[in-house]
N, C-alpha and C. Protein backbone atom coordinates (compact mmCIF):
# COMPACT_ATOMS: atom_id res chain seq x y z
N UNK A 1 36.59 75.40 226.41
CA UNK A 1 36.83 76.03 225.12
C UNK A 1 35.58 75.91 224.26
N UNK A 2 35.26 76.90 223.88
CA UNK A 2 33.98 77.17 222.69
C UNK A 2 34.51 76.48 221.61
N UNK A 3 33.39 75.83 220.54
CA UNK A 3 33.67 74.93 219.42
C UNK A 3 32.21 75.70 218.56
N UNK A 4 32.35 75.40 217.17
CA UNK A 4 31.28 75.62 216.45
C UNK A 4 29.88 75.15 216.88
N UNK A 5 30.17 74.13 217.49
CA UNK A 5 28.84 73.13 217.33
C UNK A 5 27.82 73.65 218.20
N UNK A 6 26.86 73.72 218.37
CA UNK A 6 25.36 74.23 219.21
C UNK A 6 24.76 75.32 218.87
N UNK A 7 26.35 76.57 218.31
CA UNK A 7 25.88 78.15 218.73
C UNK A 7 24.84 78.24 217.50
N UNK A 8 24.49 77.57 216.66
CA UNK A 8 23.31 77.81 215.76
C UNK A 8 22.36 77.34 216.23
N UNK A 9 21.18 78.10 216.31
CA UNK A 9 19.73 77.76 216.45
C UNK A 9 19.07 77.30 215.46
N UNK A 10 18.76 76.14 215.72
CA UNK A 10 17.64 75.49 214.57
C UNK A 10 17.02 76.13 213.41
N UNK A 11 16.35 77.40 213.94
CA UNK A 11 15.65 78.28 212.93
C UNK A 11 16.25 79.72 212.67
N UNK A 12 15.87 79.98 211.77
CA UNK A 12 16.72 81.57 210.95
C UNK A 12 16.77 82.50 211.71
N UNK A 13 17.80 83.61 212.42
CA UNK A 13 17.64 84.12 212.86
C UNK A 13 17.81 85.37 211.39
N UNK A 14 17.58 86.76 212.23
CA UNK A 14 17.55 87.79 211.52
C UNK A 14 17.89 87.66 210.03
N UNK A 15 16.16 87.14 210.07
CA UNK A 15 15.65 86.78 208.37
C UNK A 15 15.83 88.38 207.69
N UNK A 16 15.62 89.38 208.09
CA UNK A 16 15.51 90.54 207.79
C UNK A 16 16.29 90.93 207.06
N UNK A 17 17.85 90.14 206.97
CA UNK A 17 19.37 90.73 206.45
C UNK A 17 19.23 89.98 205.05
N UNK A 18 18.53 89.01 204.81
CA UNK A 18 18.62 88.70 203.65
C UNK A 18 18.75 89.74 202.45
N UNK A 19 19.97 89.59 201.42
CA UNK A 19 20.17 90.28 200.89
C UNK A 19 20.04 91.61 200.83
N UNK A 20 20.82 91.86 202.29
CA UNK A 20 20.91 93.65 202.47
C UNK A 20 22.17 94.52 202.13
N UNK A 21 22.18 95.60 201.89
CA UNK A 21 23.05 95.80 200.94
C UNK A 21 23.25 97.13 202.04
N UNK A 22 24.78 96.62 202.35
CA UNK A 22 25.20 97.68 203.26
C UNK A 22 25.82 99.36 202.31
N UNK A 23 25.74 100.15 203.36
CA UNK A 23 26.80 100.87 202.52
C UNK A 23 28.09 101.49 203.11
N UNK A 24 27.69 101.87 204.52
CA UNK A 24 28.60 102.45 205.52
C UNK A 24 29.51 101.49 206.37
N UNK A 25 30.63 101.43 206.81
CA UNK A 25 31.47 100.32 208.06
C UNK A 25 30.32 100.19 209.22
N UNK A 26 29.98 101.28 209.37
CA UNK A 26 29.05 101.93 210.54
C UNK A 26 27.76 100.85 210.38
N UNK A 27 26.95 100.21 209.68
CA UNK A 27 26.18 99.16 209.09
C UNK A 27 26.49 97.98 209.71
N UNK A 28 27.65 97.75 209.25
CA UNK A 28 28.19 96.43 209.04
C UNK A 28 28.82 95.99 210.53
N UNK A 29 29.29 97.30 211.32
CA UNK A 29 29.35 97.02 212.84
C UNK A 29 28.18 96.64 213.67
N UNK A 30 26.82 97.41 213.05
CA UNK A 30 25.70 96.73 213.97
C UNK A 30 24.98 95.93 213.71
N UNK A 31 25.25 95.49 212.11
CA UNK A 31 24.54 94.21 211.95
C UNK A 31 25.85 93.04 212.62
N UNK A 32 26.63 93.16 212.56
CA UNK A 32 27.81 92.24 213.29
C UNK A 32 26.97 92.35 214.74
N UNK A 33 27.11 93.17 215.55
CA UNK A 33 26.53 93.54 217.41
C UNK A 33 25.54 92.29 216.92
N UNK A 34 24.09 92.92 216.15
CA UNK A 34 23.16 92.36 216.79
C UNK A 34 23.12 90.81 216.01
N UNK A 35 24.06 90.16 214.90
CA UNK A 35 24.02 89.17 214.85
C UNK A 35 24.86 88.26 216.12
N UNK A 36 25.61 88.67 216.99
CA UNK A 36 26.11 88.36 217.76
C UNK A 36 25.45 88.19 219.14
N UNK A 37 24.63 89.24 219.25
CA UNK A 37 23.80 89.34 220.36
C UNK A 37 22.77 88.40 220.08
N UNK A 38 22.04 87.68 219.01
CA UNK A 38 21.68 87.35 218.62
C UNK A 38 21.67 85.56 219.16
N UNK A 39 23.10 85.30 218.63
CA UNK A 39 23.42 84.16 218.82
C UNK A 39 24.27 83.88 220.57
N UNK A 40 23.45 84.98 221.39
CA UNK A 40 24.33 84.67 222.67
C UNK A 40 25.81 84.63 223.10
N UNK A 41 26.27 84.89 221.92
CA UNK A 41 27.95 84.85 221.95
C UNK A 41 28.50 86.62 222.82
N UNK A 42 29.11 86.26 223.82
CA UNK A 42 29.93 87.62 224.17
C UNK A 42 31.06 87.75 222.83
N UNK A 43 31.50 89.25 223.29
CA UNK A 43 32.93 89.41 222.38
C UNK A 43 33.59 88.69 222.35
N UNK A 44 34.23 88.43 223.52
CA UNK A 44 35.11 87.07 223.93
C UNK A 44 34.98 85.68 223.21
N UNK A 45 33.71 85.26 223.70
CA UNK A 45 33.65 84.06 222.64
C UNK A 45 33.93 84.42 221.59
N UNK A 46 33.05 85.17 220.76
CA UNK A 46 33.07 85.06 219.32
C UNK A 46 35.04 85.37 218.95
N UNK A 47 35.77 86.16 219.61
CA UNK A 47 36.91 86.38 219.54
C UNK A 47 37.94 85.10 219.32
N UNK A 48 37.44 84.44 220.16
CA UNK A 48 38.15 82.80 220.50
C UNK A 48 37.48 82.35 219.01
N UNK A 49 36.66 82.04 219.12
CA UNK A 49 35.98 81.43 217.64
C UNK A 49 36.72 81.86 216.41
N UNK A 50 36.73 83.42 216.72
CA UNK A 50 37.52 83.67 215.03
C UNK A 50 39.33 84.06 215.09
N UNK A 51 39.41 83.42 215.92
CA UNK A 51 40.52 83.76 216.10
C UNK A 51 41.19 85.18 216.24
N UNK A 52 40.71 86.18 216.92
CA UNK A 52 40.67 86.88 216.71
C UNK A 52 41.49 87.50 218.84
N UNK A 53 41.48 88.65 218.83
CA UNK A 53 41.54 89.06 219.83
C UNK A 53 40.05 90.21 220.75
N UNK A 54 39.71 89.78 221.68
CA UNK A 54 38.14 90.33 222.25
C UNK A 54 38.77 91.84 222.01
N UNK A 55 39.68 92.57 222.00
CA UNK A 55 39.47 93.93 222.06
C UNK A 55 39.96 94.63 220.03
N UNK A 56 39.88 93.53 219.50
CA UNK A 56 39.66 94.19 217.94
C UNK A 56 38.07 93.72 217.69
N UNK A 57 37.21 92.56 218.64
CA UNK A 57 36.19 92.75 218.39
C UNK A 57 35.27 94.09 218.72
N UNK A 58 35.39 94.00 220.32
CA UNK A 58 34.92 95.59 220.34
C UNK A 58 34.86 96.63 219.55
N UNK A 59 36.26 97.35 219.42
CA UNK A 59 36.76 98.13 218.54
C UNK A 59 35.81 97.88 217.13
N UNK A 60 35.48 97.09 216.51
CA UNK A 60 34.87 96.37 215.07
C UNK A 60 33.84 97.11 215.24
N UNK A 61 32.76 96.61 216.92
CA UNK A 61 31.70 96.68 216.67
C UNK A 61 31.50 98.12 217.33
N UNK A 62 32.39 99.17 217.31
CA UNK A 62 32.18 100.18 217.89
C UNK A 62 32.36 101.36 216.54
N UNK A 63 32.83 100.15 215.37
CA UNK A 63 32.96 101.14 214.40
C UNK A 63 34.37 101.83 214.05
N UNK A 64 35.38 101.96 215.28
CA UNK A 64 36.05 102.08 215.77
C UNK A 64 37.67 102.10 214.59
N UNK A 65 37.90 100.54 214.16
CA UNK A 65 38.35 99.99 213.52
C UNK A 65 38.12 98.71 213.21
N UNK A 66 38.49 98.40 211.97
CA UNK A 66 37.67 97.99 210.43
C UNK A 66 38.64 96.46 210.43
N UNK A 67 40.03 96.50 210.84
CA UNK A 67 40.67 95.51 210.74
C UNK A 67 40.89 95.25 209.08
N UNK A 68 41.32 93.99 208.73
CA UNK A 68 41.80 93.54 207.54
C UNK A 68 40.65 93.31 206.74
N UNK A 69 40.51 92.88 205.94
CA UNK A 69 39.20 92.22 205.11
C UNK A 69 39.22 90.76 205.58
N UNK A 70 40.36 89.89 205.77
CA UNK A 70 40.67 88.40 206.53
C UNK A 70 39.92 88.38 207.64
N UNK A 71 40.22 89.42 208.94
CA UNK A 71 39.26 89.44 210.04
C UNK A 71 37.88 89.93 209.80
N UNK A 72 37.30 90.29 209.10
CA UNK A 72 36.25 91.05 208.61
C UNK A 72 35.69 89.57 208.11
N UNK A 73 36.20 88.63 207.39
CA UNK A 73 35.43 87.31 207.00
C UNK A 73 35.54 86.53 207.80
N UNK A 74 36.34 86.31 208.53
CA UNK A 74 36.55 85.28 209.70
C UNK A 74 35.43 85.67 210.80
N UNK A 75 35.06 86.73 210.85
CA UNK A 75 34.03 87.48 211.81
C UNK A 75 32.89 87.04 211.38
N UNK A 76 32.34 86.98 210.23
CA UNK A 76 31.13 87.33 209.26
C UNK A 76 30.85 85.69 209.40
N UNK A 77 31.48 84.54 208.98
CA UNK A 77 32.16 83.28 208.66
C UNK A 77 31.70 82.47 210.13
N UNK A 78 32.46 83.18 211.31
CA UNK A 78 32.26 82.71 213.08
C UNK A 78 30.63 82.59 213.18
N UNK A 79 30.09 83.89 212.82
CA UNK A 79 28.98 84.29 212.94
C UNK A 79 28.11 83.29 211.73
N UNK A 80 27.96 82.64 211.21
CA UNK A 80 27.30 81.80 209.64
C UNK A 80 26.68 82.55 209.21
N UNK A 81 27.66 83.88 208.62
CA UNK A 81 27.10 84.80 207.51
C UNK A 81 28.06 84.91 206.26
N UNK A 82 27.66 84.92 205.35
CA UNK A 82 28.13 85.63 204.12
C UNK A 82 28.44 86.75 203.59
N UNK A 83 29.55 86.91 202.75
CA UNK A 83 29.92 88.24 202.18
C UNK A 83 29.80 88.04 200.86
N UNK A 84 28.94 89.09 199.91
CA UNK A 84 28.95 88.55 198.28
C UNK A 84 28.83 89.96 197.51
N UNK A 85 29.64 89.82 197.12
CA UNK A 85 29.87 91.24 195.93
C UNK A 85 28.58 91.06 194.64
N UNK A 86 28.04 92.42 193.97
CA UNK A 86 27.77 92.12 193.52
C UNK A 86 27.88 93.75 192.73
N UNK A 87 27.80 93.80 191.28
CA UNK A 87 28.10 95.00 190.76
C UNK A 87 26.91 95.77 190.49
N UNK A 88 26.45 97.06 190.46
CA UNK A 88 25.44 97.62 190.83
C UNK A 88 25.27 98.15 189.21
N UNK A 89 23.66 98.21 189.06
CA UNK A 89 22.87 98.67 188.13
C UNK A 89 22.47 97.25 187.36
N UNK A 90 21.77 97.44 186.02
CA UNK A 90 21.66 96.63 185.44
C UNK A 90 22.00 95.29 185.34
C-alpha cells in the first residue's frame, strides 16, 4: 500500500506553476497529468492516495469529468498542491 511519505522529491518540482492562474477545466487537467507524471505516481496510485477511484482519475485528466470540488482538492492536496482564490483586478 502507497503512503505519503517518499513521493516528494527533495527539490521543487514544476517551479513554473507558481502562481498560475488557470482559466479553463481543460488547464487544470494537464497541469494535474504532468504534476503527476512528474512525481512518478500512475493513476492508480495517486487514486489510492486520494481516495479516489483510478477511473474518475483518468476521466479528470482527460478533461472528461470535473468530479466534485472535494475530489478536485483531495487530488490537488495528494499531489502537494494548492488551491487559492483570489478576486481579480485591483
Amino acid at each position: 500500500m502507497l503512503s505519503f511519505a517518499g513521493i516528494y522529491p527533495e527539490t521543487a518540482l514544476l517551479s513554473s506553476i507558481d502562481n498560475m492562474i488557470l482559466r479553463t477545466t481543460t488547464e487544470l487537467a494537464q497541469l494535474v497529468r504532468a504534476r503527476r507524471t512528474e512525481l512518478g505516481l500512475t493513476q492508480e496510485e495517486l487514486a489510492n492516495l486520494a481516495g479516489l477511484h483510478r477511473t474518475s482519475i483518468g476521466l479528470f485528466e482527460q478533461g472528461r469529468r470535473m468530479g466534485g470540488l472535494e475530489s478536485i482538492l483531495r487530488i490537488l492536496h495528494t499531489l502537494g498542491m494548492d488551491l487559492e482564490v483570489h478576486t481579480r483586478g485591483g
